[in-house]
N, C-alpha and C. Protein backbone atom coordinates (compact mmCIF):
# COMPACT_ATOMS: atom_id res chain seq x y z
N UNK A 1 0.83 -1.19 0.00
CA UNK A 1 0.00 0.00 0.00
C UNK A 1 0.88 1.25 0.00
N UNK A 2 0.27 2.18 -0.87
CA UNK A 2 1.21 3.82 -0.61
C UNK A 2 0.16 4.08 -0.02
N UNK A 3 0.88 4.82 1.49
CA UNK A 3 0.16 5.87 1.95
C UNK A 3 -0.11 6.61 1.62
N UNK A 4 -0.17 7.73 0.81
CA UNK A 4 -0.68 8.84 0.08
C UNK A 4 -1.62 8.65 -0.76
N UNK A 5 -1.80 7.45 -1.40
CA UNK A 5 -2.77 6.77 -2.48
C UNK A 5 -3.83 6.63 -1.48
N UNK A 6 -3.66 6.06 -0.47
CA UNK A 6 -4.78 5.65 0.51
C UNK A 6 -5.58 6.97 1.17
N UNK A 7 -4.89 7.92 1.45
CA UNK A 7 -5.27 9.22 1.51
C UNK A 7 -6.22 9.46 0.52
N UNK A 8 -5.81 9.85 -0.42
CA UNK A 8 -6.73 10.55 -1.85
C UNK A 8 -7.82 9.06 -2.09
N UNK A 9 -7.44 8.25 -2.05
CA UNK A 9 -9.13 7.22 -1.96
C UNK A 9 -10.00 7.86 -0.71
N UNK A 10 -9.40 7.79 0.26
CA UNK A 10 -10.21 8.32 1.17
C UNK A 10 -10.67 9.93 1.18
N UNK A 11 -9.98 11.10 0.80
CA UNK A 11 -10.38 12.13 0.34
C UNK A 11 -11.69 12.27 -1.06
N UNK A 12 -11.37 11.08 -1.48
CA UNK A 12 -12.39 10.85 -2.89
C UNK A 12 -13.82 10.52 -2.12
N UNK A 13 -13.72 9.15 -1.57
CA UNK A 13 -14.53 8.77 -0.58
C UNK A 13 -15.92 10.06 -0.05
N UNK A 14 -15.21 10.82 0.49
CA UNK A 14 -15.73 11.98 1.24
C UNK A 14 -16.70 12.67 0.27
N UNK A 15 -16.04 13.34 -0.89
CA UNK A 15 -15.74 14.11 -1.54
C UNK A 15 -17.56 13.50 -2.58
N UNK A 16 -17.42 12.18 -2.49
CA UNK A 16 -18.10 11.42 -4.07
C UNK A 16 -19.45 11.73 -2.72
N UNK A 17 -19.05 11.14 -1.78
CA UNK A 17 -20.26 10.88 -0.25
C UNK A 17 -21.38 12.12 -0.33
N UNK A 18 -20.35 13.55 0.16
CA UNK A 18 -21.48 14.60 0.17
C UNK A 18 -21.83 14.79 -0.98
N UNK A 19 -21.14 14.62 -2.35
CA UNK A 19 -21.89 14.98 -3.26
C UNK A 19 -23.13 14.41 -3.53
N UNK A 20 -23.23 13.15 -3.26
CA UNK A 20 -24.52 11.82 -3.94
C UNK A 20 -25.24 12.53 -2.44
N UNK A 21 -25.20 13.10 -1.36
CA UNK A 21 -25.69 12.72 -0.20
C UNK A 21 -27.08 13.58 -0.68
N UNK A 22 -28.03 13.05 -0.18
CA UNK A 22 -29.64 13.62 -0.93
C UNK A 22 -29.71 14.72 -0.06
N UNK A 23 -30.62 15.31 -0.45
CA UNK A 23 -31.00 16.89 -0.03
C UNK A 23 -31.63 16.88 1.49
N UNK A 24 -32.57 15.86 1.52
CA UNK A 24 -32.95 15.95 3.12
C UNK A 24 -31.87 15.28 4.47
N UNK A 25 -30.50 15.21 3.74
CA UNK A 25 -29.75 15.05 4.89
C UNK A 25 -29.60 16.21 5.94
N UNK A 26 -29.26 16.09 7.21
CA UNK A 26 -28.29 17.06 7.93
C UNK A 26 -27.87 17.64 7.51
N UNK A 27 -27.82 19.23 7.72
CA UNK A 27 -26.67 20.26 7.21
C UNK A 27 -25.27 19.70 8.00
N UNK A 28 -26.00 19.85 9.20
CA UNK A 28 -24.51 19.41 10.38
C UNK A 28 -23.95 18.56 9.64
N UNK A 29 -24.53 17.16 9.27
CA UNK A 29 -23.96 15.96 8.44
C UNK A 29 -23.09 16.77 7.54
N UNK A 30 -23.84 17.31 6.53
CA UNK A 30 -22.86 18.02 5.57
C UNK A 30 -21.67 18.48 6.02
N UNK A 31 -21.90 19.54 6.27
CA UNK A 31 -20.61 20.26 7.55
C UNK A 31 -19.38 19.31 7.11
N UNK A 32 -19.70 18.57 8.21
CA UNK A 32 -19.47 17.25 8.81
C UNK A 32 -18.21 16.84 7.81
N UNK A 33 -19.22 16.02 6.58
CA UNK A 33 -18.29 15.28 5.70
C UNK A 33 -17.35 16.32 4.92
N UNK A 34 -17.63 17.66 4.37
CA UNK A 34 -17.19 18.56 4.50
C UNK A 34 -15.37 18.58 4.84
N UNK A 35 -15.60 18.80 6.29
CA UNK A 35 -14.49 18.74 7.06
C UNK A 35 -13.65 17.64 7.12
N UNK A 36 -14.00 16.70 7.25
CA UNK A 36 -13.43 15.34 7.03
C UNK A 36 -12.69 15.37 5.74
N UNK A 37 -13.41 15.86 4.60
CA UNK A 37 -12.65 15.75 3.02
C UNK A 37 -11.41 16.49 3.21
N UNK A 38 -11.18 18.10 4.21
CA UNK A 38 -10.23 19.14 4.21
C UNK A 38 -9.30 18.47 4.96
N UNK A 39 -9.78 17.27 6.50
CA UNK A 39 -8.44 16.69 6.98
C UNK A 39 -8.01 15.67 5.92
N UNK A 40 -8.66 14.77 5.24
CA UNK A 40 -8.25 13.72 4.31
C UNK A 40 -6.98 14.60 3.17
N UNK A 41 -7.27 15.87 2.57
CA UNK A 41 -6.33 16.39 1.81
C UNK A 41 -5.30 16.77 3.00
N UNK A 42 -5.35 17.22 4.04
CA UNK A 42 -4.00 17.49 4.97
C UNK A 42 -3.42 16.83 5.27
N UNK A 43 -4.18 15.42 5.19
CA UNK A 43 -3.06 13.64 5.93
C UNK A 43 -2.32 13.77 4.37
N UNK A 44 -3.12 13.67 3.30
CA UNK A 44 -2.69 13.21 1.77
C UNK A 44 -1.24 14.14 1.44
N UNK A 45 -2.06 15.48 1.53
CA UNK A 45 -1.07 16.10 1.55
C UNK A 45 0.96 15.88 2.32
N UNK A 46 0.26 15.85 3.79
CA UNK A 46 1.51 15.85 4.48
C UNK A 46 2.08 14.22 4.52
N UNK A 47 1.64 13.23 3.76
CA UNK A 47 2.25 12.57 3.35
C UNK A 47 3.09 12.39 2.40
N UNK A 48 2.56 13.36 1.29
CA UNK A 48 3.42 13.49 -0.19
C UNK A 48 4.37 14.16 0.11
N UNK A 49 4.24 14.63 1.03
CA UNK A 49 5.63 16.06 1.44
C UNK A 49 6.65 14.71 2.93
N UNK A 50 6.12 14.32 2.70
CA UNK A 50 6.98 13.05 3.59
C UNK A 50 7.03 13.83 5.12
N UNK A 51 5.97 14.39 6.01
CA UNK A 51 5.77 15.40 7.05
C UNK A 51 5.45 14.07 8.02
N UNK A 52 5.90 13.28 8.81
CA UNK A 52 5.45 12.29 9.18
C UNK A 52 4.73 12.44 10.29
N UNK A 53 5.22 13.16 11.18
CA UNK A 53 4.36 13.87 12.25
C UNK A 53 3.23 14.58 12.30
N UNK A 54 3.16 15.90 11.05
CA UNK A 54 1.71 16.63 10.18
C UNK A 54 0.71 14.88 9.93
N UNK A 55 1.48 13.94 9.46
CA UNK A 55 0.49 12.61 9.12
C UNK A 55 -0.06 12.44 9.58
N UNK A 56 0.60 11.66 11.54
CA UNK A 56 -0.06 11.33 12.21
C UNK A 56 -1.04 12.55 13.10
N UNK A 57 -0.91 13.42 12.97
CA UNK A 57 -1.72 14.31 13.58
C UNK A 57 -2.94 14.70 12.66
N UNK A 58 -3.16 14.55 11.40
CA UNK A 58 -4.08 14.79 10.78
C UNK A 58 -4.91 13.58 10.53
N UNK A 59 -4.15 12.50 10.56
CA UNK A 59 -5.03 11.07 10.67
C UNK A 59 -5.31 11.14 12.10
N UNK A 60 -5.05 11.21 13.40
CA UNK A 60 -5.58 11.28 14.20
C UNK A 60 -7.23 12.34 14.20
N UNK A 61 -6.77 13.41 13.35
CA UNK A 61 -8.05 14.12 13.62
C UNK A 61 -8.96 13.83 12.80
N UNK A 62 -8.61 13.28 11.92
CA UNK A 62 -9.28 12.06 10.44
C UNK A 62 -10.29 11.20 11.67
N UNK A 63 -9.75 10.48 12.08
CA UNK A 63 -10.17 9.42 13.46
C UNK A 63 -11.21 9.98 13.83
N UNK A 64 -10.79 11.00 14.59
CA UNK A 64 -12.10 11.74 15.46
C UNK A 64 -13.27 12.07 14.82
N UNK A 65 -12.76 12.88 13.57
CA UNK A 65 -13.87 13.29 12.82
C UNK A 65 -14.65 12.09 12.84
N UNK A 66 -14.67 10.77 11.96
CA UNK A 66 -15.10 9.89 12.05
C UNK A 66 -15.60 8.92 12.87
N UNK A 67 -15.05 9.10 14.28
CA UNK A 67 -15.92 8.41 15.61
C UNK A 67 -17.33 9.23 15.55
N UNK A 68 -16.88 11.01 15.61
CA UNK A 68 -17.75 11.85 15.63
C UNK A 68 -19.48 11.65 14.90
N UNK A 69 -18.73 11.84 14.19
CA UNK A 69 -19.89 11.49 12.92
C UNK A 69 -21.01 10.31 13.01
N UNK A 70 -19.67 8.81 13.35
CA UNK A 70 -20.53 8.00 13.39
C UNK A 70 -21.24 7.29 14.26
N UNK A 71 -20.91 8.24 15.77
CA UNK A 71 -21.09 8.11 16.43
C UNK A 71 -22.71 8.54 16.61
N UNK A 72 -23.14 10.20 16.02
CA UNK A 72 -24.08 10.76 16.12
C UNK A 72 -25.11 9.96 14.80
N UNK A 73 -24.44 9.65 13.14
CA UNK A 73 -25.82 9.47 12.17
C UNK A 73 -25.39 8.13 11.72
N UNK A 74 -24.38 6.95 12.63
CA UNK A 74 -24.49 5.63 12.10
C UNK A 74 -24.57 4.88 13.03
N UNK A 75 -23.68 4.43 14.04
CA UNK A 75 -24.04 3.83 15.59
C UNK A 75 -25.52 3.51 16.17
């Protein structure tokens, strides 16, 4: 696996998500995935730049976002 490849799937992920996401969703939701797409380009990012520390700190907040989320509209 490249890490950075795995990034931008997962930035795509996000990205394809709110777009298809139908109109009577959550704004918050929106928000939401939103934000998640901007940390997915900052892990992607600070991986291509070989930032290994920027990585783990933006996949950590990658994490959260995603407990967050699925904690409140999938759990």
């Amino acid at each position: 696996l490249v890490p950075s490849q795995e990034a931008l799937l997962i930035r795509e992920a996000f990205h394809e998500s709110n777009r298809q996401m139908t109109i009577d969703k959550s704004e918050e939701l929106r928000l939401w995935m939103k934000e998640a797409e901007g940390k997915a380009i900052e892990l992607e990012t600070s991986l291509k730049e070989d930032r290994k520390e920027d990585a783990n700190e933006h996949f950590d907040s990658l994490v959260q976002s995603c407990k967050r989320c699925h904690g409140k509209y999938r759990d």
